[in-house]
PDB file of N, CA and C in Angstrom:
ATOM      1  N   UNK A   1     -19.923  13.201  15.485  1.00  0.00           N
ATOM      2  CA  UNK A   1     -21.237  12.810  15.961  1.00  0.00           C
ATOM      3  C   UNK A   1     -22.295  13.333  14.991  1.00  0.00           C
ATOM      4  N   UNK A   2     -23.349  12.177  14.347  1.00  0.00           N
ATOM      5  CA  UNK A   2     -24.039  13.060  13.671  1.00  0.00           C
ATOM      6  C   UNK A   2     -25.406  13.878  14.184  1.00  0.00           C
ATOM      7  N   UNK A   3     -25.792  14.296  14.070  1.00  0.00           N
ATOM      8  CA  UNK A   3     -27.064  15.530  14.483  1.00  0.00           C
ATOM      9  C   UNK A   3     -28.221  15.126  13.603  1.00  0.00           C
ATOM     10  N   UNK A   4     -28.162  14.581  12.414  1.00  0.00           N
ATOM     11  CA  UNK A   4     -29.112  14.300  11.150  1.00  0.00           C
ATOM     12  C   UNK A   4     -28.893  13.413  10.844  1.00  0.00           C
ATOM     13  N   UNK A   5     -29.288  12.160  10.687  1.00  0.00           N
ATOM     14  CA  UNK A   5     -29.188  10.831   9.664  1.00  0.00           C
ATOM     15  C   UNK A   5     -30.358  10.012   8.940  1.00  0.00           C
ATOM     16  N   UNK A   6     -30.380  10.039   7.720  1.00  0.00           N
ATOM     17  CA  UNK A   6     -31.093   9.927   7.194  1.00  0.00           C
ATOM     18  C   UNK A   6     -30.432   8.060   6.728  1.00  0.00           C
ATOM     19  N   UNK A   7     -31.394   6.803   6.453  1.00  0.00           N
ATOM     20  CA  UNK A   7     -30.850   5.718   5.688  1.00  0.00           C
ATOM     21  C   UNK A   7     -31.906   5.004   5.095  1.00  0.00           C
ATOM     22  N   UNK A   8     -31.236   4.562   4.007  1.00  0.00           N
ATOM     23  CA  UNK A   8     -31.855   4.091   3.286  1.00  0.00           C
ATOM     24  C   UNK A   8     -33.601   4.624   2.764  1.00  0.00           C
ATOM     25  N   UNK A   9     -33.530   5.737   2.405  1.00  0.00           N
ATOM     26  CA  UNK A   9     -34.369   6.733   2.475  1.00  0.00           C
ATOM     27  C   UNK A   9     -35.361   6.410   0.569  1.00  0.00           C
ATOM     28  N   UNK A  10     -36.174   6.285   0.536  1.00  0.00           N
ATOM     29  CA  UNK A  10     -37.210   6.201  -0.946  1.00  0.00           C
ATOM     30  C   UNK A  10     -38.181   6.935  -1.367  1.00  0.00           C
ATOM     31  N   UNK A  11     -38.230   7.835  -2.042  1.00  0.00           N
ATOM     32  CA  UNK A  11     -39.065   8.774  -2.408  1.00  0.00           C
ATOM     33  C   UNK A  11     -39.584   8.225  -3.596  1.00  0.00           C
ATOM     34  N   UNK A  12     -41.056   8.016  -3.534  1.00  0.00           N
ATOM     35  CA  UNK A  12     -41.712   7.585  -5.356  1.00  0.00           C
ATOM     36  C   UNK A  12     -43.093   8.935  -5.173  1.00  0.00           C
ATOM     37  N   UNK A  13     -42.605   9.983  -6.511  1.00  0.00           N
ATOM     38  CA  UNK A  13     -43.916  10.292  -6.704  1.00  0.00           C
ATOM     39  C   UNK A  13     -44.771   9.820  -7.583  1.00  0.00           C
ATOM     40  N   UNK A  14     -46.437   9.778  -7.299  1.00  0.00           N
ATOM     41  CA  UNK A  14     -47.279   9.135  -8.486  1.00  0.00           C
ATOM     42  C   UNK A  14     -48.251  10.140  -8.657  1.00  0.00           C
ATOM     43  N   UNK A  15     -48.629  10.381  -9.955  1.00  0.00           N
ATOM     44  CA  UNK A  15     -48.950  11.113 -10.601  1.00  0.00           C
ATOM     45  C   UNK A  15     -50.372  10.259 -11.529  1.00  0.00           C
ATOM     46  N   UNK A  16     -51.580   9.937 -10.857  1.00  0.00           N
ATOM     47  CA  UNK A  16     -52.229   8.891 -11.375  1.00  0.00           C
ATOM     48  C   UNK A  16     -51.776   7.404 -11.596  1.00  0.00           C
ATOM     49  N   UNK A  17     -51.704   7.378 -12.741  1.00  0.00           N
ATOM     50  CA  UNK A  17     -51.446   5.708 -12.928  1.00  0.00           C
ATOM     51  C   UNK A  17     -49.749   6.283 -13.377  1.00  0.00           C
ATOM     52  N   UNK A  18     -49.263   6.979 -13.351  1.00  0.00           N
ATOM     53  CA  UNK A  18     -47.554   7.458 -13.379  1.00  0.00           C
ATOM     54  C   UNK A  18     -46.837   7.591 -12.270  1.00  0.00           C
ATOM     55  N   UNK A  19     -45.764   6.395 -11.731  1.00  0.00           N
ATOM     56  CA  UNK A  19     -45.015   6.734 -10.693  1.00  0.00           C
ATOM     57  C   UNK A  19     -43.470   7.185 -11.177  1.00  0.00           C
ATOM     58  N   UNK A  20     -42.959   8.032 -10.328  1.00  0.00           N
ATOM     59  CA  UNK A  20     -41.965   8.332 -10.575  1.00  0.00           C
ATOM     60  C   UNK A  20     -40.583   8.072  -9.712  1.00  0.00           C
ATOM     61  N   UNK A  21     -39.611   7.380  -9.368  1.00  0.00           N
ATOM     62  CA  UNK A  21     -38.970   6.977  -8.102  1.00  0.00           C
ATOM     63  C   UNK A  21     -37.640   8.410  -8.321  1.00  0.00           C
ATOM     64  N   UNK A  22     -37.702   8.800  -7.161  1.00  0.00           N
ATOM     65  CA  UNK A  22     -36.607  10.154  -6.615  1.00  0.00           C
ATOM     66  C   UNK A  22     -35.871   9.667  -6.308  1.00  0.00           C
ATOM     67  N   UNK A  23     -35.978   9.305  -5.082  1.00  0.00           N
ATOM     68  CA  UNK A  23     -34.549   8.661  -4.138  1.00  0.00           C
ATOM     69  C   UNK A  23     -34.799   7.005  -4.436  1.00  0.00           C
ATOM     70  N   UNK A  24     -33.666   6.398  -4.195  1.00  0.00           N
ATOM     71  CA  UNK A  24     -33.536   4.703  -3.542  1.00  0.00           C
ATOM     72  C   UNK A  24     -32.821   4.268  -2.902  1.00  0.00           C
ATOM     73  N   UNK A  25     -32.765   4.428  -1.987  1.00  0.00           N
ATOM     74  CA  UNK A  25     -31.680   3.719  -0.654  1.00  0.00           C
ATOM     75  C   UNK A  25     -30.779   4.732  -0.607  1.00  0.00           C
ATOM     76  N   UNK A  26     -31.561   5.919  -0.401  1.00  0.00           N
ATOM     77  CA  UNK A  26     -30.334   7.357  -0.732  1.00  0.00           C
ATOM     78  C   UNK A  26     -29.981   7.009   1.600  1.00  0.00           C
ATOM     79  N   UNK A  27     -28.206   7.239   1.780  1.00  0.00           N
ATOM     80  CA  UNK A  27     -27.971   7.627   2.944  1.00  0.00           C
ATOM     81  C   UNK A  27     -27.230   8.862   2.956  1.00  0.00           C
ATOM     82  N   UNK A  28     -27.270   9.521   4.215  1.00  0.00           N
ATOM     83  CA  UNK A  28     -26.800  10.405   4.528  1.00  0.00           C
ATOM     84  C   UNK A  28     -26.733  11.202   5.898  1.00  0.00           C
ATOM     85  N   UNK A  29     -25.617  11.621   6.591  1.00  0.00           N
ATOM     86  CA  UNK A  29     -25.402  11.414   7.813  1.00  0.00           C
ATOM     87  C   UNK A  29     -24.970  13.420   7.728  1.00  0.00           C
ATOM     88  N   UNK A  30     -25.405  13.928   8.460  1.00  0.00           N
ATOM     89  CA  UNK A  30     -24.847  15.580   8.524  1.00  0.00           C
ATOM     90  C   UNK A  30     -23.953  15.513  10.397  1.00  0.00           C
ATOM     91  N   UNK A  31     -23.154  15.626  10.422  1.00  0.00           N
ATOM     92  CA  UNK A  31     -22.144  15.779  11.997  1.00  0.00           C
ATOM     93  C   UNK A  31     -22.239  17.688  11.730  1.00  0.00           C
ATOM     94  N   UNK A  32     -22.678  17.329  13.678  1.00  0.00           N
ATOM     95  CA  UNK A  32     -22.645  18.904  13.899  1.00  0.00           C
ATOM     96  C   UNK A  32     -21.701  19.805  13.421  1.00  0.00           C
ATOM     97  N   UNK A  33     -21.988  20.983  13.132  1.00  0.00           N
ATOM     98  CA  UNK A  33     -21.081  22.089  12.743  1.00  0.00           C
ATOM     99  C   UNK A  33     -20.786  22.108  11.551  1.00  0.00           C
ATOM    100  N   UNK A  34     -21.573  21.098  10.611  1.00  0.00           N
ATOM    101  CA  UNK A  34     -21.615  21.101   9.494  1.00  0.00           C
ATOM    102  C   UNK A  34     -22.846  21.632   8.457  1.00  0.00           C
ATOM    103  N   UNK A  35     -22.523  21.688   7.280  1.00  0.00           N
ATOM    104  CA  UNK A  35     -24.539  22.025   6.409  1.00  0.00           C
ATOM    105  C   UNK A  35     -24.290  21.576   5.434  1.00  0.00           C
ATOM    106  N   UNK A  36     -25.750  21.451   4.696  1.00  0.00           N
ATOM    107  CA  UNK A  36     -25.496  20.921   3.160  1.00  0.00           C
ATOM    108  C   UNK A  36     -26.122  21.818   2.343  1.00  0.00           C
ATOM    109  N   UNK A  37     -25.927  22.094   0.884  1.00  0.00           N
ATOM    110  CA  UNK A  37     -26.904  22.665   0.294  1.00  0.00           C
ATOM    111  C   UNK A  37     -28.048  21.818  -0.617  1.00  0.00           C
ATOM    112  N   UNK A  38     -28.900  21.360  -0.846  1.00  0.00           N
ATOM    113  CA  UNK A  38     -29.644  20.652  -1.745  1.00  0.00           C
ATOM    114  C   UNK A  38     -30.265  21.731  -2.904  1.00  0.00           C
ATOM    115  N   UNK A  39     -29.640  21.526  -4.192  1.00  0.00           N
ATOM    116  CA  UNK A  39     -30.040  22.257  -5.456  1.00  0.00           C
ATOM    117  C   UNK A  39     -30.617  21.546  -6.588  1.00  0.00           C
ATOM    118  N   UNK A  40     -31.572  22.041  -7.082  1.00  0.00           N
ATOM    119  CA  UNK A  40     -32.471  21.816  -8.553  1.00  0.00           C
ATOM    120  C   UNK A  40     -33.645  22.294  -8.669  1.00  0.00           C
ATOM    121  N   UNK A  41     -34.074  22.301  -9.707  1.00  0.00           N
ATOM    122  CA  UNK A  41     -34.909  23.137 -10.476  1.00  0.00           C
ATOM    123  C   UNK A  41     -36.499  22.998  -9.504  1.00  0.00           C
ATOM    124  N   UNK A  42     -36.593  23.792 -10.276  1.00  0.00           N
ATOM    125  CA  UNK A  42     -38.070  23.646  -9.285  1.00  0.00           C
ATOM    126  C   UNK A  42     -39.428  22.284  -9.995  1.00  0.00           C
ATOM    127  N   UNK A  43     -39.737  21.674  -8.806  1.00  0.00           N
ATOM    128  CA  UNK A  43     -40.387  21.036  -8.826  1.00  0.00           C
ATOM    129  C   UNK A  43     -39.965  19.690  -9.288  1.00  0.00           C
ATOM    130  N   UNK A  44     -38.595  19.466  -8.633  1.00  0.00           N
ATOM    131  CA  UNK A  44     -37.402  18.328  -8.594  1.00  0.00           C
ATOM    132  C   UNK A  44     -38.010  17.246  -7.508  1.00  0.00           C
ATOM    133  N   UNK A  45     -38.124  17.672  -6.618  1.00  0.00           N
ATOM    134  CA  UNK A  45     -38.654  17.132  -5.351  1.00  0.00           C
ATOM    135  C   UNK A  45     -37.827  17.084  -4.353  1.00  0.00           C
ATOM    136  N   UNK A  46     -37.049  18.372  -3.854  1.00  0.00           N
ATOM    137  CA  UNK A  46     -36.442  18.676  -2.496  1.00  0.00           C
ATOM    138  C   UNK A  46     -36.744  19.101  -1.551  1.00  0.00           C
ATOM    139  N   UNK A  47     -37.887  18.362  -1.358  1.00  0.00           N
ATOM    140  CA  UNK A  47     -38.820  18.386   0.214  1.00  0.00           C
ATOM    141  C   UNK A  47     -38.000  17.506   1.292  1.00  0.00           C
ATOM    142  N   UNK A  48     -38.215  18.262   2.150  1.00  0.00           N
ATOM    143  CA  UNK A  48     -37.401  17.840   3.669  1.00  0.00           C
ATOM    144  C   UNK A  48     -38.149  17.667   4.762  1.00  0.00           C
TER     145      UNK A  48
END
């Protein structure tokens, strides 16, 4: 059973006339009793 589901999920940052696309149709499903870790550098864009 999942507890978290995330689909088809799109992250674009823009930066003035500069966009930048993160995610695109990112899915992802977390089932209880489970975790994830999300890693990278700083200022990657692993906001939740």
């Amino acid at each position: 059973m999942s507890i978290v589901e995330f689909k088809d999920v799109t992250r674009i940052y823009t930066n003035g006339e500069h966009s930048q696309k993160a995610l695109d149709g990112v899915n992802l499903s977390l089932d209880e009793g489970k975790f994830i870790v999300i890693l990278g550098p700083s200022g990657a864009g692993k906001i939740i």
